[in-house]
Protein backbone atom coordinates (compact mmCIF):
# COMPACT_ATOMS: atom_id res chain seq x y z
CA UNK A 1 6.80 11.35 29.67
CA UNK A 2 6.59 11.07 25.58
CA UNK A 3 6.54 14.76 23.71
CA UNK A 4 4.63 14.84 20.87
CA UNK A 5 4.29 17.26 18.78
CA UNK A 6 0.35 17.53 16.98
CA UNK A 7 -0.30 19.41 13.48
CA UNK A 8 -3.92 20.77 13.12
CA UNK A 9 -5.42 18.34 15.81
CA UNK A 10 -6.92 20.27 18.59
CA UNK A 11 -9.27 17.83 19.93
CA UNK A 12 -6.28 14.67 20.07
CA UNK A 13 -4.24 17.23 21.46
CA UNK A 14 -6.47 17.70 24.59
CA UNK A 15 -7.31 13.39 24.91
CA UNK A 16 -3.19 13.12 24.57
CA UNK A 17 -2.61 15.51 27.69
CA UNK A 18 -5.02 14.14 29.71
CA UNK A 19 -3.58 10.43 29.28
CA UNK A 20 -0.41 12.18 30.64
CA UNK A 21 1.41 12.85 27.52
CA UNK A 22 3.46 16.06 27.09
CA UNK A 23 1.96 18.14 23.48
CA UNK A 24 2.92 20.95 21.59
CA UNK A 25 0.47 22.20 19.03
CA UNK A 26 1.30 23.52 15.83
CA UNK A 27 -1.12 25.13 12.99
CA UNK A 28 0.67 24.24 9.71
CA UNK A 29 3.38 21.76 9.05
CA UNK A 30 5.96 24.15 8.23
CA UNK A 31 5.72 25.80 11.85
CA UNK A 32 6.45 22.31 13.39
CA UNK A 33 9.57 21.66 10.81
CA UNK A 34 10.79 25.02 11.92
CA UNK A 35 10.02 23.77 15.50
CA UNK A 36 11.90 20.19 15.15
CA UNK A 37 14.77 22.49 12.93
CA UNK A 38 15.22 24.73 16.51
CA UNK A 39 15.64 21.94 18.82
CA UNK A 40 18.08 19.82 16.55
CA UNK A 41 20.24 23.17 16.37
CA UNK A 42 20.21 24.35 20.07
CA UNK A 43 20.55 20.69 21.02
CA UNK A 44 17.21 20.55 22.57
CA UNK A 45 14.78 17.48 23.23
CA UNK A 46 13.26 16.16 20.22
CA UNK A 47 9.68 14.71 20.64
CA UNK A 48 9.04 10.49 20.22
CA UNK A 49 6.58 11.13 17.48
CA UNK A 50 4.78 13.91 15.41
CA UNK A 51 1.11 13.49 14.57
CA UNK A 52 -0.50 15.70 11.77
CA UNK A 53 -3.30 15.88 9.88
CA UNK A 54 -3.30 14.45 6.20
CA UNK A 55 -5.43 16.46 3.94
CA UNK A 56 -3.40 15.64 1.29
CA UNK A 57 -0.92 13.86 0.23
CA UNK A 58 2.00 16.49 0.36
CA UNK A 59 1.44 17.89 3.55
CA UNK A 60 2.92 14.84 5.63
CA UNK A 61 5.72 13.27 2.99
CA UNK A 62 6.83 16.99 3.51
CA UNK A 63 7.11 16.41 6.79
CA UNK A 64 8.17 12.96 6.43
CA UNK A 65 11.15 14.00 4.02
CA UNK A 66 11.92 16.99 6.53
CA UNK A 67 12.79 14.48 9.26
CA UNK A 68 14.49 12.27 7.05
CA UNK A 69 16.93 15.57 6.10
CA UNK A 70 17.70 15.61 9.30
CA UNK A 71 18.13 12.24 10.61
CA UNK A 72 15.93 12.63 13.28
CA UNK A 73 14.46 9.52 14.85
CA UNK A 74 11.15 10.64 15.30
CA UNK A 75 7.65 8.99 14.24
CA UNK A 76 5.76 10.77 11.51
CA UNK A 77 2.39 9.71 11.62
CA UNK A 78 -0.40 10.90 9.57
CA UNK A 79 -4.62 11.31 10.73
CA UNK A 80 -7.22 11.63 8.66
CA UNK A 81 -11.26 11.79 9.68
CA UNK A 82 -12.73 8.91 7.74
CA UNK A 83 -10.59 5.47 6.57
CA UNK A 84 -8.54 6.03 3.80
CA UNK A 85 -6.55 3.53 2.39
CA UNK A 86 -4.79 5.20 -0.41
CA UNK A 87 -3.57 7.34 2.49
CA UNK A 88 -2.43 4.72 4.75
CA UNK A 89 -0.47 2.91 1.93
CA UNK A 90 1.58 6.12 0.66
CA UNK A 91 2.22 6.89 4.33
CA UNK A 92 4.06 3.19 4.69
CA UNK A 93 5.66 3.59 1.47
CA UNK A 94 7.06 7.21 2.32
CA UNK A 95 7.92 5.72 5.88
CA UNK A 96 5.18 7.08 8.02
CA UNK A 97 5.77 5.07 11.21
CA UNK A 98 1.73 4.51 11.31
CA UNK A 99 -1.68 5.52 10.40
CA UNK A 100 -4.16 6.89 12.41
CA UNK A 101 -7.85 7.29 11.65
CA UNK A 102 -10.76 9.13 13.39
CA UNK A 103 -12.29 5.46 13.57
CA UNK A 104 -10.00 5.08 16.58
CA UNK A 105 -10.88 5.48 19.89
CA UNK A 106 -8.10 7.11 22.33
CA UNK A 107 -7.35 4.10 24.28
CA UNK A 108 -6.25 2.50 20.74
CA UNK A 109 -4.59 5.15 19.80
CA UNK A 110 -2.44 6.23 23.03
CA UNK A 111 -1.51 2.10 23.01
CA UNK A 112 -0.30 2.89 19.90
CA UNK A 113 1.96 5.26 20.52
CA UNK A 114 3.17 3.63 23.70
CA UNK A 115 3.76 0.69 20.89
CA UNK A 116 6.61 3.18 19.04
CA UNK A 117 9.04 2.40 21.72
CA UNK A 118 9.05 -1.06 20.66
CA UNK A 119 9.48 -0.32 16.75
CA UNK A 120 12.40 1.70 17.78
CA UNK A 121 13.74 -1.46 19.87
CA UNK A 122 12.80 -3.61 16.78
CA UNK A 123 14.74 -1.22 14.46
CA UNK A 124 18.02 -0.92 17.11
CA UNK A 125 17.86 -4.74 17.01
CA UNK A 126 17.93 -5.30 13.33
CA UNK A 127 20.31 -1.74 12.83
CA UNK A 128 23.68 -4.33 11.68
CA UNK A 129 21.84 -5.52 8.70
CA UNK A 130 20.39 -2.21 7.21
CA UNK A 131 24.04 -1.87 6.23
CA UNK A 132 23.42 -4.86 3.87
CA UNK A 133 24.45 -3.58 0.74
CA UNK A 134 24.02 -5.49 -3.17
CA UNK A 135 27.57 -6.57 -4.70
CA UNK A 136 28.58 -4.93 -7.54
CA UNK A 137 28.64 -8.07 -10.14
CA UNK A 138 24.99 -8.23 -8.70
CA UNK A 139 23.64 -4.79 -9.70
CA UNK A 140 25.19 -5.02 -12.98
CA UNK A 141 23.69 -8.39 -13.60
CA UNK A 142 20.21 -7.04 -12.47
CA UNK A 143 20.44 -3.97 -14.61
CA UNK A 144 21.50 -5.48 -17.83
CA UNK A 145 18.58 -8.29 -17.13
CA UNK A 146 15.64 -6.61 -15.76
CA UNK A 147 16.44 -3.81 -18.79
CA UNK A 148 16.58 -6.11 -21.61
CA UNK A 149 13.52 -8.45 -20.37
CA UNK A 150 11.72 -4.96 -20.05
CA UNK A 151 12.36 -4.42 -23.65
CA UNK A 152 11.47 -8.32 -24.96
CA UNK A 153 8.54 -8.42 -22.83
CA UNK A 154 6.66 -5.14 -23.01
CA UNK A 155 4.21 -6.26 -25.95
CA UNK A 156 3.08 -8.97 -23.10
CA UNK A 157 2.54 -6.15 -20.34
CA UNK A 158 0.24 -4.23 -22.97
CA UNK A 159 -1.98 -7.72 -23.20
CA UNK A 160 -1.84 -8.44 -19.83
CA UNK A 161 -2.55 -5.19 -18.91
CA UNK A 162 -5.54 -5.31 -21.23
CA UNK A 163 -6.75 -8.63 -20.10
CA UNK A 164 -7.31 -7.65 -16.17
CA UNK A 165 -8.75 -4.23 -17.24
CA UNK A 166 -11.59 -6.08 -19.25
CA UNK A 167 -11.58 -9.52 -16.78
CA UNK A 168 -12.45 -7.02 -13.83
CA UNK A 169 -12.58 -3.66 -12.71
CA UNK A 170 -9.86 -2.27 -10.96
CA UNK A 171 -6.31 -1.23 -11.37
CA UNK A 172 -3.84 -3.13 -13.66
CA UNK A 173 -1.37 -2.91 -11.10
CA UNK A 174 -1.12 -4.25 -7.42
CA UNK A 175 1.54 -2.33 -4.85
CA UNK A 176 2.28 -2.45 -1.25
CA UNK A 177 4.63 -2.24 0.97
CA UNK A 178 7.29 -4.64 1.57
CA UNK A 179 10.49 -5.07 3.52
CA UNK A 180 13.16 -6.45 2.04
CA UNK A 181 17.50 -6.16 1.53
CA UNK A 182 18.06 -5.14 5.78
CA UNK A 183 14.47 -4.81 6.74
CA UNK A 184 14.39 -2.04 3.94
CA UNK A 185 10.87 -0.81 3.36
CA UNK A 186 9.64 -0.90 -0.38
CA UNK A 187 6.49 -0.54 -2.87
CA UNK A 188 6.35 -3.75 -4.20
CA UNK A 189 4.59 -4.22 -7.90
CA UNK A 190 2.37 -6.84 -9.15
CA UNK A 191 -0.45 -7.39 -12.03
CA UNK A 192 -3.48 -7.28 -10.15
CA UNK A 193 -5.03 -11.00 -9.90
CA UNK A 194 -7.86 -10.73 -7.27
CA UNK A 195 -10.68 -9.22 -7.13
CA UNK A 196 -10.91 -5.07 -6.03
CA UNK A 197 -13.31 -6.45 -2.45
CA UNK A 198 -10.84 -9.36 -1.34
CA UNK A 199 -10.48 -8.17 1.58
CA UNK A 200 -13.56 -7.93 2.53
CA UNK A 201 -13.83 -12.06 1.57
CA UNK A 202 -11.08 -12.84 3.65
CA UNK A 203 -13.47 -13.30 6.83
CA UNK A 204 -15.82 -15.98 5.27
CA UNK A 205 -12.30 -18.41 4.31
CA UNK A 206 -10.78 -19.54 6.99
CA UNK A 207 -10.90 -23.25 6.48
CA UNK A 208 -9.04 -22.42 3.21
CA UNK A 209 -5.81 -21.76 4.89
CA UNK A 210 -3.15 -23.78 3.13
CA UNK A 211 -0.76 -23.75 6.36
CA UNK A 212 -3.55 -24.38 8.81
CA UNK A 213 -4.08 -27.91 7.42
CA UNK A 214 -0.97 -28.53 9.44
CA UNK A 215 -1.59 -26.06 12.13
CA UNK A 216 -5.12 -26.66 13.36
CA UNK A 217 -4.84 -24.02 15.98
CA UNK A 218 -4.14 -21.31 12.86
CA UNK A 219 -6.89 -18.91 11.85
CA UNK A 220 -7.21 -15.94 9.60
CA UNK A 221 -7.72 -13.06 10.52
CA UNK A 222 -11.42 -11.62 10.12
CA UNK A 223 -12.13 -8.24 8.81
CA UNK A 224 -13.70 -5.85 11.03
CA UNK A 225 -13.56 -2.22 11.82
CA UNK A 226 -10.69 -0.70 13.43
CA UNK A 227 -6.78 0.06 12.71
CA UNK A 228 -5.92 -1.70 9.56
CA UNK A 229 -2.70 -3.19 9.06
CA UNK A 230 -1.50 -4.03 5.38
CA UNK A 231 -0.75 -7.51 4.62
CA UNK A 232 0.26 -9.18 1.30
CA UNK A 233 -3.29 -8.95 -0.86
CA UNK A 234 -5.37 -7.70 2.05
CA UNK A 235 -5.66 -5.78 5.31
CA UNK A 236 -6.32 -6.92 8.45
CA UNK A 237 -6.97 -4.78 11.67
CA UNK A 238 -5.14 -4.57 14.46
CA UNK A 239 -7.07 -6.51 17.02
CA UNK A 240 -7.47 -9.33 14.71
CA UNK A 241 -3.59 -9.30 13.83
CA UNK A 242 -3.04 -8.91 17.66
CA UNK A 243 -5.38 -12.19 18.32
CA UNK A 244 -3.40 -14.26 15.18
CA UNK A 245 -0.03 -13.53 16.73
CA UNK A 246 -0.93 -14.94 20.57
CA UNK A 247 -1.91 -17.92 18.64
CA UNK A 248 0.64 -18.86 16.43
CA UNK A 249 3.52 -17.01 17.56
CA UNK A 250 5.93 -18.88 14.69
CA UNK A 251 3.47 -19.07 12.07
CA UNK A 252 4.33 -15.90 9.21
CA UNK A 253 2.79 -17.25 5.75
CA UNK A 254 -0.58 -18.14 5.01
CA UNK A 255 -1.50 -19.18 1.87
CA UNK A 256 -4.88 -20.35 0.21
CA UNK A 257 -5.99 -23.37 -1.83
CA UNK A 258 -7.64 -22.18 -4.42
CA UNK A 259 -8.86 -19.24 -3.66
CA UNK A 260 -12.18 -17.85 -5.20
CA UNK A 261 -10.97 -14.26 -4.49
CA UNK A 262 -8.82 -14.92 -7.67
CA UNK A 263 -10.08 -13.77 -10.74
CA UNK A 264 -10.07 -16.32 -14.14
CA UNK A 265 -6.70 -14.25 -15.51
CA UNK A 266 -5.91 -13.82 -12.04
CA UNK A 267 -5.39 -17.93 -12.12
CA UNK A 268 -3.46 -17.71 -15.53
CA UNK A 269 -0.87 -14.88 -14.22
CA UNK A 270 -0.09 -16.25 -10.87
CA UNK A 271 0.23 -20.37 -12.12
CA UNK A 272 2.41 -19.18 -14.94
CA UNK A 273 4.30 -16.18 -12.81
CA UNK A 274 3.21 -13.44 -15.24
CA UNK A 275 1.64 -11.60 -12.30
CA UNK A 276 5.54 -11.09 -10.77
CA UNK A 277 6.78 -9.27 -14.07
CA UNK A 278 6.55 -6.12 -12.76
CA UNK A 279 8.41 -6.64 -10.06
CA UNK A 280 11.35 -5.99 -13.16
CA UNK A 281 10.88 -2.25 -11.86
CA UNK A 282 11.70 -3.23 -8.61
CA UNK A 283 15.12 -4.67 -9.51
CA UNK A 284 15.40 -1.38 -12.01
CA UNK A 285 15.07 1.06 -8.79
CA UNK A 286 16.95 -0.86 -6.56
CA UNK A 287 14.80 -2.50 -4.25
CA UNK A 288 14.89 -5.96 -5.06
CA UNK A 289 17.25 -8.51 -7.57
CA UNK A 290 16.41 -10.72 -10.24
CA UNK A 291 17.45 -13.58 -7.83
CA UNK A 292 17.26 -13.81 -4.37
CA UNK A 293 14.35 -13.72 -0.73
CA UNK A 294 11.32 -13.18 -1.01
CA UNK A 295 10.58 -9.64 0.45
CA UNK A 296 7.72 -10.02 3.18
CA UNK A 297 4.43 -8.06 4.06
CA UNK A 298 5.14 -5.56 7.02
CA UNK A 299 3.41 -7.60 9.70
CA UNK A 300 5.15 -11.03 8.56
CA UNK A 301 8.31 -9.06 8.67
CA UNK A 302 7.86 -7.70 11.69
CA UNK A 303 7.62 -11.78 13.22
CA UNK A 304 10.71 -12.92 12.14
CA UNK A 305 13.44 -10.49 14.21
CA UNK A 306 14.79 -13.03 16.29
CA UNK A 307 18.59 -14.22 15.58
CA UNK A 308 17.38 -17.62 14.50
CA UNK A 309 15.41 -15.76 11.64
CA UNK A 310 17.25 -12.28 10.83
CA UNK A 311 19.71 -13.51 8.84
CA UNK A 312 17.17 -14.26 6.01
CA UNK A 313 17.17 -10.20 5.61
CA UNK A 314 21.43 -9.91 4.96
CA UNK A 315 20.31 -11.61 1.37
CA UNK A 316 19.19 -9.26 -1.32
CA UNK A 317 15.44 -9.44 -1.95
CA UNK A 318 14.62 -10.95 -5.08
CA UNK A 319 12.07 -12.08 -7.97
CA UNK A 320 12.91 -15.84 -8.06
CA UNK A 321 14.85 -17.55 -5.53
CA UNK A 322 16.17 -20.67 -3.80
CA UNK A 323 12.87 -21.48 -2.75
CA UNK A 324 10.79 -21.06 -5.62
CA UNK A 325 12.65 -23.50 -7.32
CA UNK A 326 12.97 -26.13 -4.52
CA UNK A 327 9.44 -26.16 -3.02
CA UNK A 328 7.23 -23.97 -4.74
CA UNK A 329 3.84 -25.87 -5.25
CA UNK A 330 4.48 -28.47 -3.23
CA UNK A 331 1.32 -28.98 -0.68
CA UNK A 332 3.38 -30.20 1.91
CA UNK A 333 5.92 -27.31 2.07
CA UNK A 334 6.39 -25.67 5.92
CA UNK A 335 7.46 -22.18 6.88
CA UNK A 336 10.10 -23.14 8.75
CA UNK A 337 11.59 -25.20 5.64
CA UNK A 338 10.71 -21.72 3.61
CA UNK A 339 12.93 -19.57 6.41
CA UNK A 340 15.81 -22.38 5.95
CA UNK A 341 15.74 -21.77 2.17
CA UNK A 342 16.17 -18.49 3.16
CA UNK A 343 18.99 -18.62 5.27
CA UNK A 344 21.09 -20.63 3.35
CA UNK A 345 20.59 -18.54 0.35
CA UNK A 346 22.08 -15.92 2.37
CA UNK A 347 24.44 -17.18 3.59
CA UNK A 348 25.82 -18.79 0.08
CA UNK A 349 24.74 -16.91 -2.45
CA UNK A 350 26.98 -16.50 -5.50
CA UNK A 351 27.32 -15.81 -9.11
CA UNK A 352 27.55 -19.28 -10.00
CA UNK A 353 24.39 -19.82 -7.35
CA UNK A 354 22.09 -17.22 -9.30
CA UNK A 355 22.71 -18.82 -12.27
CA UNK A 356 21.14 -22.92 -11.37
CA UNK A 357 18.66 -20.72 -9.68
CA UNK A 358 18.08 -18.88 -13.24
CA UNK A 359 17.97 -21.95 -14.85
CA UNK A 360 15.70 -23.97 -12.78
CA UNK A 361 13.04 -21.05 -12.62
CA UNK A 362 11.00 -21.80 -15.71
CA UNK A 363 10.03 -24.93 -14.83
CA UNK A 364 9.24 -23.85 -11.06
CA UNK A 365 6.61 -21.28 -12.78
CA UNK A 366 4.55 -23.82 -13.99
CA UNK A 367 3.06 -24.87 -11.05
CA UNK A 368 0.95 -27.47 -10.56
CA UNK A 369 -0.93 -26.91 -7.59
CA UNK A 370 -3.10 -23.92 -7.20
CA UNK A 371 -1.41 -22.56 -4.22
C-alpha cells in the first residue's frame, strides 16, 4: 500500500483513501517537513510521494529543497485549482516529480501516482550515468568561451531582444525544462521565435510533421484538456502523449516544415542560430557545453532509456554538436541517424574533436532548409 503524505488537500485526501491508498494529512508544509524529518531520524517508513497545495511558488520548492537536504527519495508534487503553467514549469525545473491540477479527475490522478513506481525504475536504470561528470580541460574551455562571446555579443542580445518584443508580444526569452549530462534535469534558454498561442496551433498541423513524411503512421499530438506534459515549444496532454507513444514507440523528434507558428524574426533567429545564444548561460551555470548532445524535452528523454540509446546521455550536453554539423538541414535526416551522431560523440569526444566541430559550426548555421 503507497503512503502519501497530503498538504492542505482535504477533499484528495478522502478520494486517495478510498482508492486504497494509505494518507496522512498535514495543515502547513512545515508540519509535514517536521513529519518526513521524524521518520528519517527514528528510521521509520518514508511515504512514495508528498502532494501539497501550491499557492505560491515558495511553499513547495521549500518542500522540494527540504527533501533534497535529506536525500530522501520521495515525490514532491505540487496541486493547484485551475491550470497553471508557470506553476507546472517551475515545479519541473525545481524537480517536482509532477503536476497535478484540479482539472483532473481521480482515476487520472491515482494512475498517476501508481505511474511513480516506474520513474523510480526509470531513474535506478539510468543511476550509472548521473555520475557523468564534465572534464576539467572542458569546463575551462566552456568558461573562458561562453564568457568572452557573452561580452562580444551582448550589443546583439539588446537588438534581438528588441526585435521579438516589437515583432510580437510575449517574453524575449523561451525556457523549459530539459535533460541533459546523465539524464540531469535543466532550464534550458532560448530567444523566443514562435508565437505566445503555439500550442494551441499544434492540433490543426499534423500533416506538417517533418519525420512523418517517412513515418506515415506518425501523428502529433492534439491539444486538448487534461494533464499537460511539456515538450520542446509546446505542451501536450497526457492522453494524447500516451496515444503518440503506442504508435511510434521509436519515434522521439518531430520537427516541422515551415512552420507558420514561427514568427518573421522568429525565421531570421532560428535559420541563422541566433535564437540558441542564450543557451551561453547554460554553459556559464553548468548545465550544458559549448560543444556537445543535444539536451532533449522531458517526454523525448524519457523514450530513449534503453541500452541501445543511454549512452547518448554519458556525453556532456551541448550548444553545437556532431550532428549539427553533419546533418542539420538536410530533409532526409532520420532519428535513428541523429541517436548514432549521438553515440559516437560520446563515446569519442575530445579536445581535438570539439575543435572540427567548432570550426564546421558556422557554416552548419546557415541552413538552408526551413526545418
Amino acid at each position: 500500500m503507497k503512503e502519501l503524505f497530503v498538504i492542505r488537500l482535504p477533499h484528495l485526501e478522502t478520494a486517495l483513501q478510498s482508492e486504497g491508498f494509505k494518507t496522512y494529512y498535514f495543515e502547513s508544509v512545515e508540519r509535514a517537513c517536521l513529519a518526513l524529518y521524524k521518520r528519517k531520524e527514528t528510521g521509520g517508513r518514508l511515504p512514495q510521494a508528498v502532494l501539497s497545495l501550491a499557492e505560491n511558488t515558495d511553499s513547495y520548492i521549500h518542500l522540494i529543497d527540504f527533501v533534497k537536504k535529506y536525500q530522501s527519495k520521495i515525490h514532491v508534487i505540487p496541486f493547484t485549482f485551475q491550470k497553471n503553467k508557470g506553476v507546472m514549469q517551475k515545479a519541473h525545473e525545481h524537480g517536482a516529480s509532477d503536476y497535478f491540477n484540479d482539472s483532473m479527475n481521480l482515476e487520472q490522478i491515482t494512475t498517476r501516482l501508481k505511474e511513480l513506481d516506474n520513474w523510480r525504475q526509470y531513474e535506478n536504470t539510468t543511476k550509472k550515468y548521473k555520475e557523468c561528470k564534465i572534464p576539467t580541460w572542458k569546463r575551462t574551455f566552456d568558461m573562458m568561451v561562453a564568457g568572452t562571446l557573452l561580452l562580444i555579443l551582448s550589443p546583439l542580445f539588446l537588438f534581438v531582444s528588441l526585435a521579438i518584443k516589437l515583432s510580437s508580444k510575449g517574453p524575449v526569452f523561451y525556457s523549459s525544462p530539459r535533460v541533459g549530462t546523465g539524464y540531469k534535469i535543466f532550464p534550458f534558454y532560448k530567444f523566443r521565435s514562435m508565437r505566445v498561442n503555439a500550442d494551441k496551433m499544434l492540433g490543426d498541423m499534423k500533416h506538417l510533421n517533418h519525420y512523418a513524411q517517412a513515418n506515415k503512421d506518425i501523428e502529433i499530438p492534439v491539444i486538448k484538456d487534461g494533464p499537460l506534459l511539456i515538450g520542446d515549444d509546446t505542451m501536450i496532454t497526457e492522453s494524447e502523449f500516451e496515444h503518440k507513444r503506442k504508435q511510434e514507440e521509436k519515434e522521439a523528434f518531430v520537427k516541422i516544415q515551415n512552420d507558420p507558428r514561427i514568427t518573421k524574426i522568429g525565421h531570421f533567429i532560428r535559420k541563422t542560430s541566433i535564437d540558441e545564444l542564450p543557451q551561453l548561460v547554460n554553459v556559464l551555470l553548468g548545465h550544458m557545453s559549448i560543444v556537445g548532445n543535444r539536451p532533449l524535452p522531458l517526454y523525448e528523454a524519457e523514450k530513449l532509456t534503453t541500452d541501445q540509446w543511454t549512452r547518448r546521455f554519458m556525453a556532456p550536453a551541448g550548444i553545437t554538436g556532431l550532428w549539427q554539423v553533419t546533418e542539420r538541414g538536410k530533409a532526409s535526416t532520420s532519428e535513428d541517424s541523429r541517436k548514432q551522431l549521438d553515440i559516437e560523440y560520446a563515446e569519442k569526444f575530445s579536445l581535438w574533436m570539439d575543435l572540427k566541430i567548432l570550426f564546421k559550426t558556422p557554416l552548419a548555421a546557415i541552413q538552408q532548409e526551413k526545418v
